[in-house]
Every structure is written in C-alpha cells, then in structure tokens.
C-alpha atoms as a PDB file:
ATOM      1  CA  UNK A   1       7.506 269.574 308.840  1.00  0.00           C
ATOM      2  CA  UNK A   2       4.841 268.395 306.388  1.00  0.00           C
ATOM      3  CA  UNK A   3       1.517 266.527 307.606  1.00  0.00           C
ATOM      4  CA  UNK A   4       1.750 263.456 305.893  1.00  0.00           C
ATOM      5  CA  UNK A   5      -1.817 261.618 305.175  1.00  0.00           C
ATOM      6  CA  UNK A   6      -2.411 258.023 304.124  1.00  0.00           C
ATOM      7  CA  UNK A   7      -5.251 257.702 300.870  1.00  0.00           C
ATOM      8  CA  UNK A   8      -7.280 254.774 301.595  1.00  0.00           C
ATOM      9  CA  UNK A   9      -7.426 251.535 299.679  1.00  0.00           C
ATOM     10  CA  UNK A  10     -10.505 252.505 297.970  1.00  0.00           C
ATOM     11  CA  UNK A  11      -9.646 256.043 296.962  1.00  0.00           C
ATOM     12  CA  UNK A  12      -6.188 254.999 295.858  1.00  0.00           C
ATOM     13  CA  UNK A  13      -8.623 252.431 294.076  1.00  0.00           C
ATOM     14  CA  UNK A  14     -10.932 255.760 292.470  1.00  0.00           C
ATOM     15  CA  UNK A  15      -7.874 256.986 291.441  1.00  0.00           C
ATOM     16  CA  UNK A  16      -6.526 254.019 289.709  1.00  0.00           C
ATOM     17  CA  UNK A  17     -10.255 253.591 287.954  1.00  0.00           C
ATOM     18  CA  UNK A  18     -10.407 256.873 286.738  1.00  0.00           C
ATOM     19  CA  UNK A  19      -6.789 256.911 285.173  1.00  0.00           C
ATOM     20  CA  UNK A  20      -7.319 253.625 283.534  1.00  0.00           C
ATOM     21  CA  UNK A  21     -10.840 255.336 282.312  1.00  0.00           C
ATOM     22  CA  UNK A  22      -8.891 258.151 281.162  1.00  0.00           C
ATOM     23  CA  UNK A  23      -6.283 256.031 279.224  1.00  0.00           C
ATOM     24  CA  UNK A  24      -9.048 254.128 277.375  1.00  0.00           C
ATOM     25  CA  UNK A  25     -10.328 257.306 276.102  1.00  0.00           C
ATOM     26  CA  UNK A  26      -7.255 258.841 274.596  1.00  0.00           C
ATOM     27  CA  UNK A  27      -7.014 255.603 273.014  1.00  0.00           C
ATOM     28  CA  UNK A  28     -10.627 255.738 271.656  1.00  0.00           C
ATOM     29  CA  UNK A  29     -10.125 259.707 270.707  1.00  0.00           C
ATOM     30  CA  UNK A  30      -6.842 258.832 269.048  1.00  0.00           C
ATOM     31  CA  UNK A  31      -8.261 255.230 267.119  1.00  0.00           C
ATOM     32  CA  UNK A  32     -11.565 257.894 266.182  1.00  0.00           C
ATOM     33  CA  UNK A  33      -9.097 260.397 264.752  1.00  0.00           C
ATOM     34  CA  UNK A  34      -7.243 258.109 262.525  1.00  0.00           C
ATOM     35  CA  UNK A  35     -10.539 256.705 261.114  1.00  0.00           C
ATOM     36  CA  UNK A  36     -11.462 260.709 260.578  1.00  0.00           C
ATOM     37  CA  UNK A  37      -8.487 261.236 258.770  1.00  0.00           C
ATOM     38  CA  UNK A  38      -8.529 257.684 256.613  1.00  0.00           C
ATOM     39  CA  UNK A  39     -12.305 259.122 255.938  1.00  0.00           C
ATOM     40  CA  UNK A  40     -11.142 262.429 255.046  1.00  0.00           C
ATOM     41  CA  UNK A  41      -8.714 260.851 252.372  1.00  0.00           C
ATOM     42  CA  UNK A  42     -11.299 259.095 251.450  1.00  0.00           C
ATOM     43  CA  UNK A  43     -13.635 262.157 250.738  1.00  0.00           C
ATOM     44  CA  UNK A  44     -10.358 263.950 248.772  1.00  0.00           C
ATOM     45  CA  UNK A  45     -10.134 260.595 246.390  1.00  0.00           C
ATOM     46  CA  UNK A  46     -13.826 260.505 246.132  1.00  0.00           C
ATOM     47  CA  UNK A  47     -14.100 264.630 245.501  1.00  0.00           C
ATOM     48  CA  UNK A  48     -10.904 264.117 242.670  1.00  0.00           C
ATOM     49  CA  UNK A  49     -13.300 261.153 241.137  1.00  0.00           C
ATOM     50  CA  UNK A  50     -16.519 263.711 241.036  1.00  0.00           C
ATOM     51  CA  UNK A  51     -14.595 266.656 239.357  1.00  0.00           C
ATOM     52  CA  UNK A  52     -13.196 264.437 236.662  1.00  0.00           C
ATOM     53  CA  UNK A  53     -16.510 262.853 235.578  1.00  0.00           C
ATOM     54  CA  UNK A  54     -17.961 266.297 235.892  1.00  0.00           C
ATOM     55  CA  UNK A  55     -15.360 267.305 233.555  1.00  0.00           C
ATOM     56  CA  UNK A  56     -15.848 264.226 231.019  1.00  0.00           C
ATOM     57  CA  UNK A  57     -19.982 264.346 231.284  1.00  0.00           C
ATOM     58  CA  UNK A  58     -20.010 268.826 230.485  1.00  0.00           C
ATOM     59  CA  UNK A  59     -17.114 267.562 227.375  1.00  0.00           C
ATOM     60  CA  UNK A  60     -19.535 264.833 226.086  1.00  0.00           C
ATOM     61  CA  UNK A  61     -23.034 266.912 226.445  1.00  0.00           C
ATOM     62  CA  UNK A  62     -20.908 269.805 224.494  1.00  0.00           C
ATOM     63  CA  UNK A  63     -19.516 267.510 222.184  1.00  0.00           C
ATOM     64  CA  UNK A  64     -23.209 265.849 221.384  1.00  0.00           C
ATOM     65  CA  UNK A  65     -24.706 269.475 221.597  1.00  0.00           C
ATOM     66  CA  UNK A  66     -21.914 270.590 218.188  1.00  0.00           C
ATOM     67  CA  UNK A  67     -23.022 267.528 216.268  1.00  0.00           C
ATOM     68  CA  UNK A  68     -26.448 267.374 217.126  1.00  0.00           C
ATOM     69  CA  UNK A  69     -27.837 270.794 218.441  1.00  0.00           C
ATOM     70  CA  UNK A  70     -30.201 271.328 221.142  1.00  0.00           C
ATOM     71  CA  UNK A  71     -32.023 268.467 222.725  1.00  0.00           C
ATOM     72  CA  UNK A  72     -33.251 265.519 224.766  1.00  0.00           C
ATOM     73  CA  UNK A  73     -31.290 262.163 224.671  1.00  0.00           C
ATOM     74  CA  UNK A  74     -33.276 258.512 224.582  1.00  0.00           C
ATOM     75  CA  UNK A  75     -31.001 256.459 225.537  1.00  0.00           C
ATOM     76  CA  UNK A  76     -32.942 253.308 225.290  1.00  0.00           C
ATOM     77  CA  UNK A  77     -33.128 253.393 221.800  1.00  0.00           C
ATOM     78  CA  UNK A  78     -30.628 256.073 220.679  1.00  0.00           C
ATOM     79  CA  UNK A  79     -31.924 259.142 219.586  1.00  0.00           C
ATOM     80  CA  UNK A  80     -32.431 262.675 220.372  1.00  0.00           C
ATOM     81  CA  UNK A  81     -35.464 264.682 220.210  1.00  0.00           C
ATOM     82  CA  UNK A  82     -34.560 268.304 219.062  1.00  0.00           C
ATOM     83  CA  UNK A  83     -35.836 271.153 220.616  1.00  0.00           C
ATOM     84  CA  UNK A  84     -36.825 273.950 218.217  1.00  0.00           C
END
C-alpha cells in the first residue's frame, strides 16, 4: 500500500502562491509579446515609409542634379551654388 502524507496548510498555501505567481507571469510574457509584435508592425510600416522617401528624395536630387548640375541647395532663398 502507498504511504499517504498530509501537506500542511501553509505549504498547500506556497503552492497556491507560487502557481498564482506563475499565472501572472504568462499573462505578463504573453500581454509583452503582443506589444512586441504590434511594435514590430510598427517598425515594418515605419521601414516601408523610410524606403519610399528614400526613393522620392535620390529621384528629386537626380532630377535637380539633370537641370541644374552639380551643387549645393539654399533653401532659404532658393538657389544653388554650383560646384565647378
């Protein structure tokens, strides 16, 4: 026959704390995943935004650089200094 033991109130209360402690953090882990991942999406959108004004900034400077040739932009008062 098995020997059959009785926990205690307080270690059956130990166990209890550290499940409950245990719970919370998979919760945590999973709310600090989804937050990764909205963040992530985030960074994609963001990265999609960077190459497309990379894209439009090289088209302008190579557009200006056709009409204009080499140089260096004022754009307070709209003119370019050529570089010779």
């Amino acid at each position: 026959m098995a020997n059959i033991e009785k926990l205690t109130d307080q270690e059956i209360k130990q166990i209890q704390t550290l499940q409950d402690q245990q719970s919370e953090l998979i919760e945590k882990f999973g709310q600090l995943e989804y937050q990764i991942q909205l963040l992530e999406l985030q960074k994609k959108k963001l990265t999609n935004q960077l190459e497309q004004f990379n894209l439009k900034e090289t088209e302008l400077a190579n557009d200006l650089n056709k009409k204009y040739g080499n140089g260096t932009i004022n754009i307070q008062d709209g003119t370019i200094t050529k570089q010779s």
